[in-house]
C-alpha atoms as a PDB file:
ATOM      1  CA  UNK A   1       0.000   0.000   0.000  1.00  0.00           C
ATOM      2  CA  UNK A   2       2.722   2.819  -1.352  1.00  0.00           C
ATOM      3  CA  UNK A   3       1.842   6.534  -1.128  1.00  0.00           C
ATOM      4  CA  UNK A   4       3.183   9.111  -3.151  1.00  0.00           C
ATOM      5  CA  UNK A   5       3.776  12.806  -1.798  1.00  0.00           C
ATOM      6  CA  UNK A   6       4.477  15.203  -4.412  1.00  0.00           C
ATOM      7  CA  UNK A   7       5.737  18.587  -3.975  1.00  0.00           C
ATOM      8  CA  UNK A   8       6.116  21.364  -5.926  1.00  0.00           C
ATOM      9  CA  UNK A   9       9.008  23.401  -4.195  1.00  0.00           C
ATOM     10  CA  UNK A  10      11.693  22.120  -2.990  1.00  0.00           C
ATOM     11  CA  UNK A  11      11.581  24.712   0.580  1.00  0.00           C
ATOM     12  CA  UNK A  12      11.262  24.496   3.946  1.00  0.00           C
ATOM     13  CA  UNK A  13       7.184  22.961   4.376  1.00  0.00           C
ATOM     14  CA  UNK A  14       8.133  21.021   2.108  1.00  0.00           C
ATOM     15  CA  UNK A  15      10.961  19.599   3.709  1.00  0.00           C
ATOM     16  CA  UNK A  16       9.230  19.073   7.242  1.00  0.00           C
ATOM     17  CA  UNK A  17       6.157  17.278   5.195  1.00  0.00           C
ATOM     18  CA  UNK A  18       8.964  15.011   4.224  1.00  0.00           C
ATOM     19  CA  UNK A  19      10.206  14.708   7.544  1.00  0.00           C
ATOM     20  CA  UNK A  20       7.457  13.808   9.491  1.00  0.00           C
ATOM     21  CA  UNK A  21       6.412  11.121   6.550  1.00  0.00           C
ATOM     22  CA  UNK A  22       9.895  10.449   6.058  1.00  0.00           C
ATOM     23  CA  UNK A  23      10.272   7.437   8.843  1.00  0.00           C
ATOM     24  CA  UNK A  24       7.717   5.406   7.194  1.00  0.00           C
ATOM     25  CA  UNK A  25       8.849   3.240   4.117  1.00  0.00           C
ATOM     26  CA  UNK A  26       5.478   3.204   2.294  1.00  0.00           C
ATOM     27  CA  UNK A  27       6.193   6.583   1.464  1.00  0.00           C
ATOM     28  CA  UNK A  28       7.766   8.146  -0.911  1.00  0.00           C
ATOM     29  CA  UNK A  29       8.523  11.830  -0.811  1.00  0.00           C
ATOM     30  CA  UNK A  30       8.566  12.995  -5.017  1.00  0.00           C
ATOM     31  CA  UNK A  31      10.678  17.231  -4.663  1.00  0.00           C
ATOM     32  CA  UNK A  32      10.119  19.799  -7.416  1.00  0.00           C
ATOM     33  CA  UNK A  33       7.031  17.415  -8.724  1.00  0.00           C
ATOM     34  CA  UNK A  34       4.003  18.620 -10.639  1.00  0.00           C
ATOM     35  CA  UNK A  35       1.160  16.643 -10.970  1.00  0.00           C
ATOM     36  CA  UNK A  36       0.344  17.403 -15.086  1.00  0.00           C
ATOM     37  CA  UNK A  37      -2.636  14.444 -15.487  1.00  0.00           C
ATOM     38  CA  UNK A  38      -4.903  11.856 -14.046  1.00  0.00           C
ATOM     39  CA  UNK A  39      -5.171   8.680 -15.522  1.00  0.00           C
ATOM     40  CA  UNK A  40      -8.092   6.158 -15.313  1.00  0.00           C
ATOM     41  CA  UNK A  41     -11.450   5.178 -16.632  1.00  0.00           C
ATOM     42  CA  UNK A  42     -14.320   4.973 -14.159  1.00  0.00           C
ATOM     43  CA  UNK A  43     -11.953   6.223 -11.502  1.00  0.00           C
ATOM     44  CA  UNK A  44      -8.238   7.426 -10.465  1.00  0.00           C
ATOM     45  CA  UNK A  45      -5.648   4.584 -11.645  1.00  0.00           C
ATOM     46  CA  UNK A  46      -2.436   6.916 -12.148  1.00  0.00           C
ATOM     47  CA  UNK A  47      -1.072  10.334 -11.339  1.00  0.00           C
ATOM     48  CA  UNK A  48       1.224  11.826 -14.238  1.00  0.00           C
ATOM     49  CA  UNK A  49       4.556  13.391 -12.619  1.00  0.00           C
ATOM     50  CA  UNK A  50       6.870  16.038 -14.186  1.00  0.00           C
ATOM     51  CA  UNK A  51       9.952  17.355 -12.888  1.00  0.00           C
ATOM     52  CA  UNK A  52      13.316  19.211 -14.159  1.00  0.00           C
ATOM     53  CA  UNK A  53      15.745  15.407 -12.808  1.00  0.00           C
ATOM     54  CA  UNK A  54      13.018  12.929 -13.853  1.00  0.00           C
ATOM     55  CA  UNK A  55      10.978  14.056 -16.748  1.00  0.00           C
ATOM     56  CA  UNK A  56       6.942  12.408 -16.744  1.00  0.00           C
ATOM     57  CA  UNK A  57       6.329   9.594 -15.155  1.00  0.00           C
ATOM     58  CA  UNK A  58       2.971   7.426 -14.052  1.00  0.00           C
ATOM     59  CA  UNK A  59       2.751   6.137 -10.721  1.00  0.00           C
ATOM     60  CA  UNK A  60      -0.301   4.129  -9.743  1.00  0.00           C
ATOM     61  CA  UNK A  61      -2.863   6.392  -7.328  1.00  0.00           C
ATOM     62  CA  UNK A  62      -6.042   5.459  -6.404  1.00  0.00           C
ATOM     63  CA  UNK A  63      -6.520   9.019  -4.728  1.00  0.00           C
ATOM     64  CA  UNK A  64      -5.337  12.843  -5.209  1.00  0.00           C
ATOM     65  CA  UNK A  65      -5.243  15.235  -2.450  1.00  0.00           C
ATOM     66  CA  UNK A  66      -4.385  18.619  -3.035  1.00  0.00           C
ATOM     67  CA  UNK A  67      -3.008  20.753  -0.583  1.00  0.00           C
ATOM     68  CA  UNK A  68      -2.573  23.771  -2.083  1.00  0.00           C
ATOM     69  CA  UNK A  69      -1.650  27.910  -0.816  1.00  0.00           C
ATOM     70  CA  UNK A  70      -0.187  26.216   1.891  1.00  0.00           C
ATOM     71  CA  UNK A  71       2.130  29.253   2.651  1.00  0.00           C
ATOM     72  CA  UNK A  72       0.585  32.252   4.103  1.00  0.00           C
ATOM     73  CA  UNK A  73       0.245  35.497   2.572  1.00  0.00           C
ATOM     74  CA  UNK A  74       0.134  37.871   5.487  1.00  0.00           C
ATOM     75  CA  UNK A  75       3.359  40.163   4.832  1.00  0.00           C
ATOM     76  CA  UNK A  76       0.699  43.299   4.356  1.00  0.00           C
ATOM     77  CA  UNK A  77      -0.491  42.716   8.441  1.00  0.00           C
ATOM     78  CA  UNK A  78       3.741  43.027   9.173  1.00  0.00           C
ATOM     79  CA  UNK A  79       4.097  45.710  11.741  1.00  0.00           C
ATOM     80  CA  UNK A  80       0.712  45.906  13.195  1.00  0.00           C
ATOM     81  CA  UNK A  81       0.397  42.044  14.029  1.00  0.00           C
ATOM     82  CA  UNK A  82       2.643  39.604  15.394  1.00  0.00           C
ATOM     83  CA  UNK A  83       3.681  36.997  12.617  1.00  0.00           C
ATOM     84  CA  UNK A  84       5.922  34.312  13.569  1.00  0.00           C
ATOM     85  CA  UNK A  85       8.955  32.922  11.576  1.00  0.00           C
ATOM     86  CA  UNK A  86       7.300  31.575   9.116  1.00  0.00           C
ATOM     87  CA  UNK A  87       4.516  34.093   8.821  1.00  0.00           C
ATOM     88  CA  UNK A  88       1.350  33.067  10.200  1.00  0.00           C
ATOM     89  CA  UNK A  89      -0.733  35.067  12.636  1.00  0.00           C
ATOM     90  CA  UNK A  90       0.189  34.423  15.965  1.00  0.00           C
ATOM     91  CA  UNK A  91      -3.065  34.723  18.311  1.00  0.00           C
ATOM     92  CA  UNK A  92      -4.007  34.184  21.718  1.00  0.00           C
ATOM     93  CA  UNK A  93      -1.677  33.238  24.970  1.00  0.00           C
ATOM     94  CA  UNK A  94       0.951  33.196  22.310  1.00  0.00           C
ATOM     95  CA  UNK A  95       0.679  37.379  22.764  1.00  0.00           C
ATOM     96  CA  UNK A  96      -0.737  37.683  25.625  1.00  0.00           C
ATOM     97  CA  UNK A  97      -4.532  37.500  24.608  1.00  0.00           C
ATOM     98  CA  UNK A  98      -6.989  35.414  26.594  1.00  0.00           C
ATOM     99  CA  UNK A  99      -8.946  35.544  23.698  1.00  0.00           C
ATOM    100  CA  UNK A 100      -7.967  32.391  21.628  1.00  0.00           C
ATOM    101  CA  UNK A 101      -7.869  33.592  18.348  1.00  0.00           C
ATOM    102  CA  UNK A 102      -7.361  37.301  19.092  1.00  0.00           C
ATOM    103  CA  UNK A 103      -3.632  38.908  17.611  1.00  0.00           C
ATOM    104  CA  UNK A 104      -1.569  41.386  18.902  1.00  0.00           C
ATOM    105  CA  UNK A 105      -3.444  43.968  18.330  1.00  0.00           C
ATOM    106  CA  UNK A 106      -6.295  44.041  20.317  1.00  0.00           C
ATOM    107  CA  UNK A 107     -10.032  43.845  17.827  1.00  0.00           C
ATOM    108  CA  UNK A 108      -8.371  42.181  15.466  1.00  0.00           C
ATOM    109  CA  UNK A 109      -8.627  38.810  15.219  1.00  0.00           C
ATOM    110  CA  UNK A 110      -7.181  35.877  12.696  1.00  0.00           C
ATOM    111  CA  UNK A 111      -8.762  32.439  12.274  1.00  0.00           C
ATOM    112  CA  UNK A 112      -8.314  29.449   9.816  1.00  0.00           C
ATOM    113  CA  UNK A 113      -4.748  28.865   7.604  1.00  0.00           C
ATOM    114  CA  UNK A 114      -3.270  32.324   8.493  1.00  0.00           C
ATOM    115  CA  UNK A 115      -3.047  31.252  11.825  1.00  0.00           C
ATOM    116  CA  UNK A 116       0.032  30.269  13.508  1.00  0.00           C
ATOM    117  CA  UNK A 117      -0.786  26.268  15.011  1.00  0.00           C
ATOM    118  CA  UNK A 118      -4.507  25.898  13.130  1.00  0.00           C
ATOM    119  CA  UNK A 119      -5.074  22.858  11.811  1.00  0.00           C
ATOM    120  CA  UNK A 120      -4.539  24.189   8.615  1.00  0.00           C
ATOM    121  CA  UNK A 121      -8.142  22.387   7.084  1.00  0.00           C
ATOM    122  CA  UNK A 122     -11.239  23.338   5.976  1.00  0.00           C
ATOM    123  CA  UNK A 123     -13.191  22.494   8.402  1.00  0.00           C
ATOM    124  CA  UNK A 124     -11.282  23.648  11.058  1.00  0.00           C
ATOM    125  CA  UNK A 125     -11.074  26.749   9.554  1.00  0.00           C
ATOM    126  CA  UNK A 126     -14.937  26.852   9.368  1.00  0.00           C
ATOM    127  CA  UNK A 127     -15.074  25.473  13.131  1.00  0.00           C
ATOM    128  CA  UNK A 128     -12.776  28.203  14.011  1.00  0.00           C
ATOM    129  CA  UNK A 129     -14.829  30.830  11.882  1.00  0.00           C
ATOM    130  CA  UNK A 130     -18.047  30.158  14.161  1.00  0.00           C
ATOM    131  CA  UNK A 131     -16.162  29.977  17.490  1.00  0.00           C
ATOM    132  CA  UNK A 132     -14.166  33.644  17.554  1.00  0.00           C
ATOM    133  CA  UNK A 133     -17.743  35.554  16.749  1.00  0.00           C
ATOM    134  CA  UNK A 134     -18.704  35.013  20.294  1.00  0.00           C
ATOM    135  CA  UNK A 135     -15.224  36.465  20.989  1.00  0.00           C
ATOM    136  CA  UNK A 136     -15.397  39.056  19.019  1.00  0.00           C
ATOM    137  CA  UNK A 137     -19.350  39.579  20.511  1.00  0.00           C
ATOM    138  CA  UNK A 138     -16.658  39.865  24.016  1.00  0.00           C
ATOM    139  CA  UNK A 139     -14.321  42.396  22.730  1.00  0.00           C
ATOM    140  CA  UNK A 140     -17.203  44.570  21.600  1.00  0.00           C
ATOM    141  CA  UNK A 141     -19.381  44.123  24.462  1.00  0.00           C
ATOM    142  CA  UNK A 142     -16.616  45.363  26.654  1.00  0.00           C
ATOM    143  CA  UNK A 143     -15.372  47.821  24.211  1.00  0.00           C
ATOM    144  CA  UNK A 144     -19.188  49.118  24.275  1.00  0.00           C
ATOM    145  CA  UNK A 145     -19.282  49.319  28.184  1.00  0.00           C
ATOM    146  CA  UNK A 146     -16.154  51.335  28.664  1.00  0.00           C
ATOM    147  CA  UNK A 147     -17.256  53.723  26.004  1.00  0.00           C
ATOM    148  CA  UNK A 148     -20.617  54.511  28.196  1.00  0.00           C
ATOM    149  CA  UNK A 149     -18.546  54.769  31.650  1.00  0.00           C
ATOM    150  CA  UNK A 150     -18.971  58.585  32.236  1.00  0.00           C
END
């Protein structure tokens, strides 16, 4: 029961994806790869490969998962929230917030793939999405109540 895991980039996620699966000899980690077809009748039977060292080349798949915009894309929020090394959002008791999913700067808040240690999966993100409007419903109550404090 062989896996395949392709990856388009040869860079750092890449490398700790290859890590992690790395121990187990089922799979096999395939740098620099593009997936360029699917092959099969009624269903999947083989993923086409292409890369610069290898050329194309079918491997049998019986699945595809696609993982992609894996890398975040919060440079513009640089300055006014706290990113970490890599770039995500860092929220909650990682800056101080008791607010889970609050950032740095208090009212503004960051759930789903942006976020430094999310699950980095749809529904996650989703879950995520309907748990910080209750905390946002905090920050404004209390926002709210020291504005009417004469």
């Amino acid at each position: 029961d062989a896996r395949h895991v392709g990856h388009a980039r040869d860079l750092g996620r890449a490398r700790c994806h290859a890590a992690a699966h790395g121990r187990d000899p089922r799979i096999t980690v395939h740098f620099g790869s593009s997936v360029v077809a699917l092959h099969g009748n009624e269903r999947i039977e083989q993923v086409e490969l292409e890369d610069a060292a290898a050329g194309r080349r079918r491997i049998p798949a019986s699945a595809v998962f696609v993982m992609a915009g894996a890398q975040p894309d919060c440079d513009w929020l640089s300055g006014l929230v706290a990113l970490d090394n890599a770039g995500y959002i860092l929220t909650g008791a990682a800056v101080g917030q008791s607010a889970n999913f609050e950032t740095s700067h208090p009212g503004i808040f960051a759930v789903g793939d942006v976020r430094a240690g999310s699950v980095k999966r749809v529904a996650s993100a989703v879950g995520e999405g309907s748990v910080v409007i209750s905390e946002v419903w905090n920050y404004l109550s209390k926002r709210d109540e020291a504005d009417a404090r004469p």
